[in-house]
Structure formats: structure tokens, C-alpha cells
N, C-alpha and C. Protein backbone atom coordinates (compact mmCIF):
# COMPACT_ATOMS: atom_id res chain seq x y z
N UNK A 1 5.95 9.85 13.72
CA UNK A 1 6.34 8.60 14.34
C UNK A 1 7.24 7.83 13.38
N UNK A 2 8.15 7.39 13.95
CA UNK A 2 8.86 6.56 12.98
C UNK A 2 8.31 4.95 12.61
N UNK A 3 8.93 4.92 11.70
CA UNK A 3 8.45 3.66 10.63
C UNK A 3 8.66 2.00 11.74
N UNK A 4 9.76 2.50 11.76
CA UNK A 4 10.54 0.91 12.64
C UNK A 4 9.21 0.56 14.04
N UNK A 5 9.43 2.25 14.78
CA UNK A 5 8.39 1.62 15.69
C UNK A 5 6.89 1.16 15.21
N UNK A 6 6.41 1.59 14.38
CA UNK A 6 4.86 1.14 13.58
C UNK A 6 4.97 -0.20 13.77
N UNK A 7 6.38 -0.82 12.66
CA UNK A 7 6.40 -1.94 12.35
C UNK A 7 6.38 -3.25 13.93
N UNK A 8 6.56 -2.44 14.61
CA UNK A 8 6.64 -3.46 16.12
C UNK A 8 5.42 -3.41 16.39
N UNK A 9 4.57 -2.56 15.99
CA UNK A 9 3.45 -2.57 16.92
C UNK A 9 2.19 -3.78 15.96
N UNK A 10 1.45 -4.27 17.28
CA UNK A 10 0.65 -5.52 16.92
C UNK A 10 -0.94 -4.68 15.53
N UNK A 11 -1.46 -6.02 15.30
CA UNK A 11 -2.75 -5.20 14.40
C UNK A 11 -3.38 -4.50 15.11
N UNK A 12 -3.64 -4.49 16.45
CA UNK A 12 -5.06 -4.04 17.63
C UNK A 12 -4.01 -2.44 17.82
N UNK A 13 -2.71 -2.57 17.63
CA UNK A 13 -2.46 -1.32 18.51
C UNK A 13 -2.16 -0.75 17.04
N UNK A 14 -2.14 -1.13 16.07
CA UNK A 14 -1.79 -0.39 14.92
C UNK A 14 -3.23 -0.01 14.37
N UNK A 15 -4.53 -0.41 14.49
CA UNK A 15 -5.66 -0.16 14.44
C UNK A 15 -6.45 1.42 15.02
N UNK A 16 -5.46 0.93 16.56
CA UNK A 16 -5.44 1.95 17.28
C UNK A 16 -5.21 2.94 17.05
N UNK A 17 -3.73 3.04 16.94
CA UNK A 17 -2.54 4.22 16.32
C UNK A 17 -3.09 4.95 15.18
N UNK A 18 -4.13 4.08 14.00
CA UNK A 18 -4.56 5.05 13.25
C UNK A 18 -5.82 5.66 13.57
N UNK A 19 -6.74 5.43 14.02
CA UNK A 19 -8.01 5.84 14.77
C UNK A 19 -7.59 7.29 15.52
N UNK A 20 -6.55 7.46 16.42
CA UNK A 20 -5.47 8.28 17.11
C UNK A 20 -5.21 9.67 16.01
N UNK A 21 -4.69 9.39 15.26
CA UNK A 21 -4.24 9.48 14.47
C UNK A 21 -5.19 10.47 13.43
N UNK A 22 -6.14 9.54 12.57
CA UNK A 22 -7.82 10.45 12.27
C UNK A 22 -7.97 11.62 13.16
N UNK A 23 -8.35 10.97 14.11
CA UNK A 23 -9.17 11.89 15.29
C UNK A 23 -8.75 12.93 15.37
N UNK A 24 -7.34 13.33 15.61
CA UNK A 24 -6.42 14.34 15.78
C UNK A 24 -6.12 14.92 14.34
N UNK A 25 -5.93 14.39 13.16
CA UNK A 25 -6.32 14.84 11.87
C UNK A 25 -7.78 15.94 12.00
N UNK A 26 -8.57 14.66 12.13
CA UNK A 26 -10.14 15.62 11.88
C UNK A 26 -10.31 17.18 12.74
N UNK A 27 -9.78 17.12 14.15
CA UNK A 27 -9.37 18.51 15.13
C UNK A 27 -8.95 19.20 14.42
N UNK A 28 -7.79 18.91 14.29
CA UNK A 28 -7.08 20.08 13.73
C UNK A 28 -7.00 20.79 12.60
N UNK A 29 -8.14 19.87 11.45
CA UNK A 29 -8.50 20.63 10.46
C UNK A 29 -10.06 21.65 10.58
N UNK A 30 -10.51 20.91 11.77
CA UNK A 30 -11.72 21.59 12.00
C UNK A 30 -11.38 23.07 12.44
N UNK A 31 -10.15 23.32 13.35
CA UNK A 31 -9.61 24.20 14.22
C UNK A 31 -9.07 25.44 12.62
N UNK A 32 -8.63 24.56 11.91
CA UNK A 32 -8.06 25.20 10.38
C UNK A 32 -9.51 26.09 10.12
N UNK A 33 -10.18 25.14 9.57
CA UNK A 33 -11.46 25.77 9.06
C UNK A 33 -11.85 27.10 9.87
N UNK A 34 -12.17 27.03 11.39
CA UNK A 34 -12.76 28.35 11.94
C UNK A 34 -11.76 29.03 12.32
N UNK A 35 -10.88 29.23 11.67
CA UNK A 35 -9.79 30.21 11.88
C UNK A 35 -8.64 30.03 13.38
N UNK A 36 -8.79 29.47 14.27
CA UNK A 36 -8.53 29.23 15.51
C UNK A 36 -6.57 28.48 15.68
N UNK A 37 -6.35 27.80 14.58
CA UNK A 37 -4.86 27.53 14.30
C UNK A 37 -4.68 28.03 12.65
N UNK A 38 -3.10 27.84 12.46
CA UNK A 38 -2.82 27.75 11.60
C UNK A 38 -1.22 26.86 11.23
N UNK A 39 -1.42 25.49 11.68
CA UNK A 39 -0.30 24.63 11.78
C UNK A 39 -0.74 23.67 10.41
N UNK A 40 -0.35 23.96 10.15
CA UNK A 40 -0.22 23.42 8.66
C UNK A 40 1.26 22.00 8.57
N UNK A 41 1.88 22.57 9.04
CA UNK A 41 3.11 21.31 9.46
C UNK A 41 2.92 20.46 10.16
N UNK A 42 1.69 20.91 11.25
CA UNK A 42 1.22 19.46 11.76
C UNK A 42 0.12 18.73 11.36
N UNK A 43 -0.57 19.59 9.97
CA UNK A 43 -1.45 18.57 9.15
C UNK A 43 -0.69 17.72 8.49
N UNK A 44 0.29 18.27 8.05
CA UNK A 44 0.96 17.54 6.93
C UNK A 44 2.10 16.14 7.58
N UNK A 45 1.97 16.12 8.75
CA UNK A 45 2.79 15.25 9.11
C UNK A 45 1.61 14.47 9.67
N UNK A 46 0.54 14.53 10.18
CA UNK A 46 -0.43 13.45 10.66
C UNK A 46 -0.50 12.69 9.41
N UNK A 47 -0.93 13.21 8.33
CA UNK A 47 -1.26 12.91 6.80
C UNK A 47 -0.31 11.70 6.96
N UNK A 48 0.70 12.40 6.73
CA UNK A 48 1.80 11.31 6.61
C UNK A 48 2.01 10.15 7.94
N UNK A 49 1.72 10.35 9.20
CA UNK A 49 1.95 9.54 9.72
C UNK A 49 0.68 8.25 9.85
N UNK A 50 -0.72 8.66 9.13
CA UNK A 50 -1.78 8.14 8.89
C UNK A 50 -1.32 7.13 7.55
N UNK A 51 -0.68 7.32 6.44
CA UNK A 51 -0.08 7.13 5.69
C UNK A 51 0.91 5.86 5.50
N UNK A 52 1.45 6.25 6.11
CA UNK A 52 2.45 5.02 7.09
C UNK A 52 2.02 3.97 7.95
N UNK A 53 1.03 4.21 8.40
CA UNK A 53 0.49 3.16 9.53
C UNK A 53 -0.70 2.45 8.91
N UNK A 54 -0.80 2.92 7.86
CA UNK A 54 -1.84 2.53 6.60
C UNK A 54 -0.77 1.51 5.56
N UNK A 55 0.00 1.39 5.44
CA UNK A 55 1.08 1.54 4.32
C UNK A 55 2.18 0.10 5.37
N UNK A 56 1.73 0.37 6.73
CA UNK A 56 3.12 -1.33 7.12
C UNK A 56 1.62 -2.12 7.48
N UNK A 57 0.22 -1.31 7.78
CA UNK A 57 -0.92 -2.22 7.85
C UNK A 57 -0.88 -3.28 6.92
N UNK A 58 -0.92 -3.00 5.49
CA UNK A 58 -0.56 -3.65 4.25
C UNK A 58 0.33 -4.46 3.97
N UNK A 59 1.93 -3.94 4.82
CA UNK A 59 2.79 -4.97 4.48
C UNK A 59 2.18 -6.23 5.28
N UNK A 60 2.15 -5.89 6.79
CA UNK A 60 1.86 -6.96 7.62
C UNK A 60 0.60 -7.81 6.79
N UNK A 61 -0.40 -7.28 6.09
CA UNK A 61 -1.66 -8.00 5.67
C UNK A 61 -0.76 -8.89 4.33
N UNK A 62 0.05 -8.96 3.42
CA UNK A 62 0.75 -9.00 2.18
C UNK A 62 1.73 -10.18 2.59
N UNK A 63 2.23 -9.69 4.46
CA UNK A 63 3.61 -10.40 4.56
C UNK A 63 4.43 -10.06 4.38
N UNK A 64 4.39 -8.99 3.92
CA UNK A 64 6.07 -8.04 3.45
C UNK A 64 6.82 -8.16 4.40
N UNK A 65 8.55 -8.67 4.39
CA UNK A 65 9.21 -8.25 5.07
C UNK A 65 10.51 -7.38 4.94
N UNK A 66 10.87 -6.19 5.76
CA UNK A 66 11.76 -5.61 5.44
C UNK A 66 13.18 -6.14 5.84
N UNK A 67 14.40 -5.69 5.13
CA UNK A 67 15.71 -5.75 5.72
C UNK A 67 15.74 -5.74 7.53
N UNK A 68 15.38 -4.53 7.79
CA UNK A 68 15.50 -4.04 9.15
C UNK A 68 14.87 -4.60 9.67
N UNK A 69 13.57 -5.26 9.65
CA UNK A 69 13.04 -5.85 10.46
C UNK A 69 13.31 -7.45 10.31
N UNK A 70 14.14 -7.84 9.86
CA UNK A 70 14.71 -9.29 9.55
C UNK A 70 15.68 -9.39 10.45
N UNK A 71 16.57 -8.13 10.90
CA UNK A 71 17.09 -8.05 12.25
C UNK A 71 17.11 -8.34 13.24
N UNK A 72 15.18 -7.57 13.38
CA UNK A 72 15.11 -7.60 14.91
C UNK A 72 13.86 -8.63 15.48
N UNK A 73 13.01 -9.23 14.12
CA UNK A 73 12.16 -9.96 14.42
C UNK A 73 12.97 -11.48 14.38
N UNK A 74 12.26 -12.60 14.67
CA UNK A 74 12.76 -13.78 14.37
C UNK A 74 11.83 -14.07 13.31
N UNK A 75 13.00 -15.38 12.52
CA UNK A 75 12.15 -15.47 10.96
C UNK A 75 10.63 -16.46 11.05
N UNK A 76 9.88 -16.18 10.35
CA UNK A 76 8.37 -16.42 10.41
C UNK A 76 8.12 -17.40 9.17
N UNK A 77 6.71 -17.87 8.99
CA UNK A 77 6.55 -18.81 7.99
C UNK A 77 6.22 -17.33 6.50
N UNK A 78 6.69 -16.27 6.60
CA UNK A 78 5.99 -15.64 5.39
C UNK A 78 6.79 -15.64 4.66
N UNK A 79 8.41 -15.54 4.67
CA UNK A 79 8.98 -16.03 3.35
C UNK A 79 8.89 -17.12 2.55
N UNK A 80 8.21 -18.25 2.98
CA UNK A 80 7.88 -19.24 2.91
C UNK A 80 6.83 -19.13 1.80
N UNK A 81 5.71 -18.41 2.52
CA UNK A 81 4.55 -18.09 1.41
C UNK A 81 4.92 -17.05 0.21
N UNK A 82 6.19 -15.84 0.34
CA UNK A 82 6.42 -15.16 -0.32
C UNK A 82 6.98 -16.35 -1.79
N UNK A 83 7.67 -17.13 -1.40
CA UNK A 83 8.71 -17.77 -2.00
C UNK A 83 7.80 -18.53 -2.88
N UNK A 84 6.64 -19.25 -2.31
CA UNK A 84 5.17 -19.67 -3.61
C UNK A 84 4.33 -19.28 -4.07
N UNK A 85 4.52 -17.95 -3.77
CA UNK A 85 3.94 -17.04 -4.95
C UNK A 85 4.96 -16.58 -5.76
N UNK A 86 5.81 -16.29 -5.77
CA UNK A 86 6.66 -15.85 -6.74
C UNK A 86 7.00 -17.12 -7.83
N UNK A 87 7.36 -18.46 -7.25
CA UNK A 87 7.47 -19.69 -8.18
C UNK A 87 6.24 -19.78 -9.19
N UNK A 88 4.85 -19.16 -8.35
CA UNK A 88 3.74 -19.20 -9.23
C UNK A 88 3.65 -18.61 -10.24
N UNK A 89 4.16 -17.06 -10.13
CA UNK A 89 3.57 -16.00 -11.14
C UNK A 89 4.48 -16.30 -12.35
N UNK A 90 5.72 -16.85 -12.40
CA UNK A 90 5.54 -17.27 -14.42
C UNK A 90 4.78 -18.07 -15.03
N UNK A 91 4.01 -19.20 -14.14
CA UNK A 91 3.28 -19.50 -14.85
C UNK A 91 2.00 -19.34 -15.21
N UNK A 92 1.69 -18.49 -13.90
CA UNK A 92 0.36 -17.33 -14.40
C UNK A 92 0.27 -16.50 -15.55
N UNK A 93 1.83 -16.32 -15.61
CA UNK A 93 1.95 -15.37 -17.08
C UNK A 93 1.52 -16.08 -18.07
N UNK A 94 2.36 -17.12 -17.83
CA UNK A 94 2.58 -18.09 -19.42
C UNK A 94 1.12 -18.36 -19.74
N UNK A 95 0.17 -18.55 -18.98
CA UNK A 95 -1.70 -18.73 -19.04
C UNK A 95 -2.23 -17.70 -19.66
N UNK A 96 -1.59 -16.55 -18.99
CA UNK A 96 -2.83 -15.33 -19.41
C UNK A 96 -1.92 -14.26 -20.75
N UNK A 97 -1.04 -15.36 -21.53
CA UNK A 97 -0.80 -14.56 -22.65
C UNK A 97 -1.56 -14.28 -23.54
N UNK A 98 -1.31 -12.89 -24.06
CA UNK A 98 -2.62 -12.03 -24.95
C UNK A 98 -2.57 -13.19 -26.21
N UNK A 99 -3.41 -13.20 -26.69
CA UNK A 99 -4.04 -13.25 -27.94
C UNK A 99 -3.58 -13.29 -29.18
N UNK A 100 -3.14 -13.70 -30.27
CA UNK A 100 -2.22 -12.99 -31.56
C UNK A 100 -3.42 -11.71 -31.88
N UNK A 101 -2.88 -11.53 -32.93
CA UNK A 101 -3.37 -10.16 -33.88
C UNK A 101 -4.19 -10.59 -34.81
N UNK A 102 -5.13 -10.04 -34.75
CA UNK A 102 -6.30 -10.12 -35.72
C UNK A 102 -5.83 -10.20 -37.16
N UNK A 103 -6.22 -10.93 -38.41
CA UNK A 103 -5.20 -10.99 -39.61
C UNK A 103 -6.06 -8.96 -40.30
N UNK A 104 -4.54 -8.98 -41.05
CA UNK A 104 -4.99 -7.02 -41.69
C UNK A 104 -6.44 -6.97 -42.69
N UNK A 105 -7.35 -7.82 -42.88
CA UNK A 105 -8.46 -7.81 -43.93
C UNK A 105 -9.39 -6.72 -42.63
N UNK A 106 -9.32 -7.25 -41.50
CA UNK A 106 -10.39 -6.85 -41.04
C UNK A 106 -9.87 -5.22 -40.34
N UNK A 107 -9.07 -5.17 -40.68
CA UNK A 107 -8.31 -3.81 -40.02
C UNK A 107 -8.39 -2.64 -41.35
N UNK A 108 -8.08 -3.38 -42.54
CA UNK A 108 -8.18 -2.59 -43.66
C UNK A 108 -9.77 -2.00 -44.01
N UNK A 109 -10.61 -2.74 -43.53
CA UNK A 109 -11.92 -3.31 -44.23
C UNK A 109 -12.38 -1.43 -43.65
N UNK A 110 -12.07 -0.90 -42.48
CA UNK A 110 -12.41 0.64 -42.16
C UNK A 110 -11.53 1.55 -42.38
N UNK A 111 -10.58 1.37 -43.38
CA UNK A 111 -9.74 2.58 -44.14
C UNK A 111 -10.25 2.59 -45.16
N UNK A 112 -11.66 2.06 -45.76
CA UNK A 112 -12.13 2.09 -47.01
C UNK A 112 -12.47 3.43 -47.16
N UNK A 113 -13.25 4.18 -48.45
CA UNK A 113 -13.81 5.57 -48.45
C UNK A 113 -14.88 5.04 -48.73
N UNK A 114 -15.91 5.77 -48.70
CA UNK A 114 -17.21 5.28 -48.84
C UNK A 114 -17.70 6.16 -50.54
């Protein structure tokens, strides 16, 4: 499935889409196991399309927005929120700077020989 359409689809049907998605995963590896297929190209693309619908779940939960979909959606309050978190995080940095360095007595003190 392609990406663009994921991204249109609401949380309930993207919930959906991956449930879909499992289900037909779990078959067809069961079908693997007792010998009965051997499509291996269509494990590997559920994987991936489970993957993906896992993966814009996140953007949508985050707010991410893409180029392409700045296109075709109209603009929303999440750049908004993107835009105060980003003003935030230097000064989160500037808070959680490490520590200096311990002075060398106590660093030397276990290169002693006994």
C-alpha cells in the first residue's frame, strides 16, 4: 500500500488497516510453517506494509508533517506546537549540561601499584 494513501486515512481506519494487516501476516506465516505456500514476497511486503502504518501512526501521534501532505491537507494547529517545542529544546539543553570533570587526584589515586 502506498504511503500517501495511509497518510489520508483516519486513526479508527488506520487501527484497522493494521489489525488487517497482522491477521493476514499471522496466515500466511502459519501456511509457511506447514508447508502449504511458499510466498515469501508476500511476507516481506505485509512486514513492510505493517511497518508503515505503524510508522505515519506515530507521525500523526508526534504531529509530523510531511511536504506532500502540506499539499493536500489544509494547514492545522501542529506546526504551531512543532514550532514550541523546538524554541524549547535549547534551553533544555542549556539545563541538562553534563557536569565538569572530576579534578586528576582521584583518577590517579587507581593507577597506583600496590
Amino acid at each position: 500500500m502506498d504511503a500517501e494513501k495511509i497518510r489520508n486515512l483516519t486513526g479508527d481506519e488506520l487501527l484497522l488497516q493494521q489489525r488487517d494487516l497482522n491477521d493476514q501476516l499471522f496466515r500466511l506465516k502459519f501456511q509457511l510453517k506447514m508447508g502449504q505456500t511458499e510466498s515469501l514476497k508476500k511476507i516481506r511486503g505485509l512486514r513492510k506494509d505493517v511497518a508503515r502504518v505503524k510508522t505515519i501512526m506515530r507521525e500523526k501521534e508526534l504531529g509530523i508533517v510531511h511536504k506532500n501532505a502540506l499539499a493536500s491537507a489544509p494547514a492545522t494547529a501542529a506546526p504551531a506546537k512543532l514550532a514550541k517545542k523546538a524554541a524549547a529544546k535549547p534551553a533544555a539543553k542549556k539545563a541538562a549540561a553534563k557536569p565538569a570533570k572530576k579534578s586528576g587526584k582521584a583518577a590517579s589515586s587507581k593507577k597506583r601499584k600496590k
